[in-house]
Protein backbone atom coordinates (compact mmCIF):
# COMPACT_ATOMS: atom_id res chain seq x y z
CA UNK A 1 0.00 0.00 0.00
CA UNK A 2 1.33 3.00 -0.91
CA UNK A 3 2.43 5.77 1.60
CA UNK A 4 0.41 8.79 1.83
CA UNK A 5 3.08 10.91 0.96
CA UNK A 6 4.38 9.17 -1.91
CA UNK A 7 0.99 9.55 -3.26
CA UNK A 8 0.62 13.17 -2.32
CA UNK A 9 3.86 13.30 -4.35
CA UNK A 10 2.69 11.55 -7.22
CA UNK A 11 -0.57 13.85 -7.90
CA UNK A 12 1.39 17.17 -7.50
CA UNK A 13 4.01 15.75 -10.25
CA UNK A 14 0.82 14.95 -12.42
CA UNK A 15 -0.72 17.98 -11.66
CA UNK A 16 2.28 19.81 -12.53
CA UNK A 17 2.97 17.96 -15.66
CA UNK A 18 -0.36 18.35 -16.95
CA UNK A 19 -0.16 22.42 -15.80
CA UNK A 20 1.86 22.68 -18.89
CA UNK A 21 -1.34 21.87 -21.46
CA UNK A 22 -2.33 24.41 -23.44
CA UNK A 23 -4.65 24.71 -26.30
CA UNK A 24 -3.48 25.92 -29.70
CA UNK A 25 -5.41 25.37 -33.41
CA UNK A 26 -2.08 25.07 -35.04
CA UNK A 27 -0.99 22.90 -32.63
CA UNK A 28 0.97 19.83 -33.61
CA UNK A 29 -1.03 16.64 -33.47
CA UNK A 30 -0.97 13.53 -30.60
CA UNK A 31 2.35 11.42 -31.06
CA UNK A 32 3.33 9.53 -27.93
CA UNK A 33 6.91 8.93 -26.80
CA UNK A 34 8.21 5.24 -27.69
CA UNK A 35 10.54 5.06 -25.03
CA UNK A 36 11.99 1.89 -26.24
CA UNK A 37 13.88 4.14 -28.86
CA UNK A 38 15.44 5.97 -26.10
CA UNK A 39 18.58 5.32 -23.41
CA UNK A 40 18.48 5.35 -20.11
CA UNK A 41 21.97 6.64 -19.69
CA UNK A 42 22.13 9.50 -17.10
CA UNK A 43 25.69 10.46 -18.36
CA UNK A 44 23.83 11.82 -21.79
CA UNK A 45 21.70 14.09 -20.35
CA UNK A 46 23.93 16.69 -19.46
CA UNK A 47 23.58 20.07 -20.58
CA UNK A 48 20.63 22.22 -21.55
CA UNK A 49 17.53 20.98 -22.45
CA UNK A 50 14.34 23.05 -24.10
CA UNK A 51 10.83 22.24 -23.92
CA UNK A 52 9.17 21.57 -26.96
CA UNK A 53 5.84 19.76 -26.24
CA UNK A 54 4.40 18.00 -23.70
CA UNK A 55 0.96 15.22 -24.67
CA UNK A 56 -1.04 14.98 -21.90
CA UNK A 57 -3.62 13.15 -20.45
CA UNK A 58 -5.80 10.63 -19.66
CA UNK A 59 -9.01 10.62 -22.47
CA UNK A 60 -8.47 14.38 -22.74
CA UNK A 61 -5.47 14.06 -25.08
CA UNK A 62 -3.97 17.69 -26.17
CA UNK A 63 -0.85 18.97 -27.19
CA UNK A 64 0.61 21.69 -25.31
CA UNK A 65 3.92 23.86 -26.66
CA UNK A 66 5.81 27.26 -25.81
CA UNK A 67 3.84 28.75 -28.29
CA UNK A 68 0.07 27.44 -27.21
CA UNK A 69 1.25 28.14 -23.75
CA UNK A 70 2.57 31.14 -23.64
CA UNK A 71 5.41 29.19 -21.76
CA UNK A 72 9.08 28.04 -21.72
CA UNK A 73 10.96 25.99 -19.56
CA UNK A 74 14.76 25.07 -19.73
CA UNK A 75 15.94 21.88 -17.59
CA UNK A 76 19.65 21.53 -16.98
CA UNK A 77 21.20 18.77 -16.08
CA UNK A 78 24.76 20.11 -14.23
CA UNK A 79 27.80 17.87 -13.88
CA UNK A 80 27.61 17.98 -10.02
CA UNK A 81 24.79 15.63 -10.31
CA UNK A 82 21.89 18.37 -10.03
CA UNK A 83 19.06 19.52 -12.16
CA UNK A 84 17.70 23.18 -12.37
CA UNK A 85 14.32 23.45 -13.71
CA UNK A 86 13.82 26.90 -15.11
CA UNK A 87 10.01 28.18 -16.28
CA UNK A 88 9.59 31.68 -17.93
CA UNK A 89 13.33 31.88 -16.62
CA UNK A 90 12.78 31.64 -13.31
CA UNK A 91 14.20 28.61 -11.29
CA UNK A 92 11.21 26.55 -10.09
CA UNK A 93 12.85 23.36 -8.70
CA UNK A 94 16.09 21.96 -8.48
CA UNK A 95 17.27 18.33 -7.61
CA UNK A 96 19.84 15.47 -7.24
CA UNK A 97 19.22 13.64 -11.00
CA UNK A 98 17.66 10.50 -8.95
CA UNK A 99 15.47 12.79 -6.90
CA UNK A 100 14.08 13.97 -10.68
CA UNK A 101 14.03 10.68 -12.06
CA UNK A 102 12.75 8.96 -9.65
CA UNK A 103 9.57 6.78 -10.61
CA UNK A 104 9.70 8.32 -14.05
CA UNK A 105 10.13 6.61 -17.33
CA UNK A 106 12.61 8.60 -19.32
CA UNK A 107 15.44 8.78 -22.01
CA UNK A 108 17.97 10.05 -24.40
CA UNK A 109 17.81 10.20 -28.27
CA UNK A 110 20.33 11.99 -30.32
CA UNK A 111 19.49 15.51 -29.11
CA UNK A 112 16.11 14.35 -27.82
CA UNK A 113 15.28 13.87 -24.13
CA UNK A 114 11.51 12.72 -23.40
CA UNK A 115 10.56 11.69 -19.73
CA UNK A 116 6.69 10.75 -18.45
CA UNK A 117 5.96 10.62 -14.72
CA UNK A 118 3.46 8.43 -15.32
CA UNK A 119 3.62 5.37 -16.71
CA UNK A 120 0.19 4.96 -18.25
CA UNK A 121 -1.73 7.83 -19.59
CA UNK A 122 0.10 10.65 -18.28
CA UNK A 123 1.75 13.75 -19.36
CA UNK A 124 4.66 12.87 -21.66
CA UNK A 125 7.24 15.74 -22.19
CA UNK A 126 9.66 16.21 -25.16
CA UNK A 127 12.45 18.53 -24.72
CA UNK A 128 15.50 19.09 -27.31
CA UNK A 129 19.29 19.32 -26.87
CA UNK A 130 20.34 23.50 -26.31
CA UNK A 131 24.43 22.96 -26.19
């Protein structure tokens, strides 16, 4: 049984991810992340990282960018094993890489780094390679 923080945790993270949906006309259409294409290596992801779209959730499936958003974030991964989120600019969280990772499905593509917090029908972000 899970503990009542852990899912306390879980709904904010959802509720966060799914804080980034937008609505936009010209906005791309629904293309999930197949995150057997990607690499789990924690060594790749440092660097910068832009947000490009995020799919999100549940039956109510929408694509949210910077653009239908009115929104950017930035998420960089240091080499002293920490992770600044940045939104609009502005710091909004930062974390030891397993503290970010943790009980999220995730990876690396070329210059592609995608990462869902939950594992079925959440809010799947896609964010590219700055540096």
């Amino acid at each position: 049984m899970p503990r009542p923080f852990t899912a306390v945790a879980m709904m904010c993270l959802l509720a966060w991810g799914c804080s980034l949906v937008g609505s936009d006309d010209a906005a791309p259409s629904v293309e999930w992340v197949d995150f057997e294409q990607f690499a789990s290596d924690t060594t790749a992801l440092r660097g910068e990282w832009e947000w490009r779209r995020t799919v999100c959730c549940f039956e109510d499936l929408g694509v949210s960018t910077p653009r239908s958003t009115g929104r950017t974030e930035t998420v960089l991964f240091t080499d002293r094993d920490t992770v600044e989120v940045y939104r609009d600019g502005r710091l909004k969280r930062q974390a030891t890489y397993g503290a970010y990772l943790e009980n999220a499905q995730w990876g690396v593509r070329a210059d592609t780094f995608a990462i869902s917090r939950a594992f079925l029908d959440g809010p799947e972000s896609v964010y590219v390679r700055l540096d």
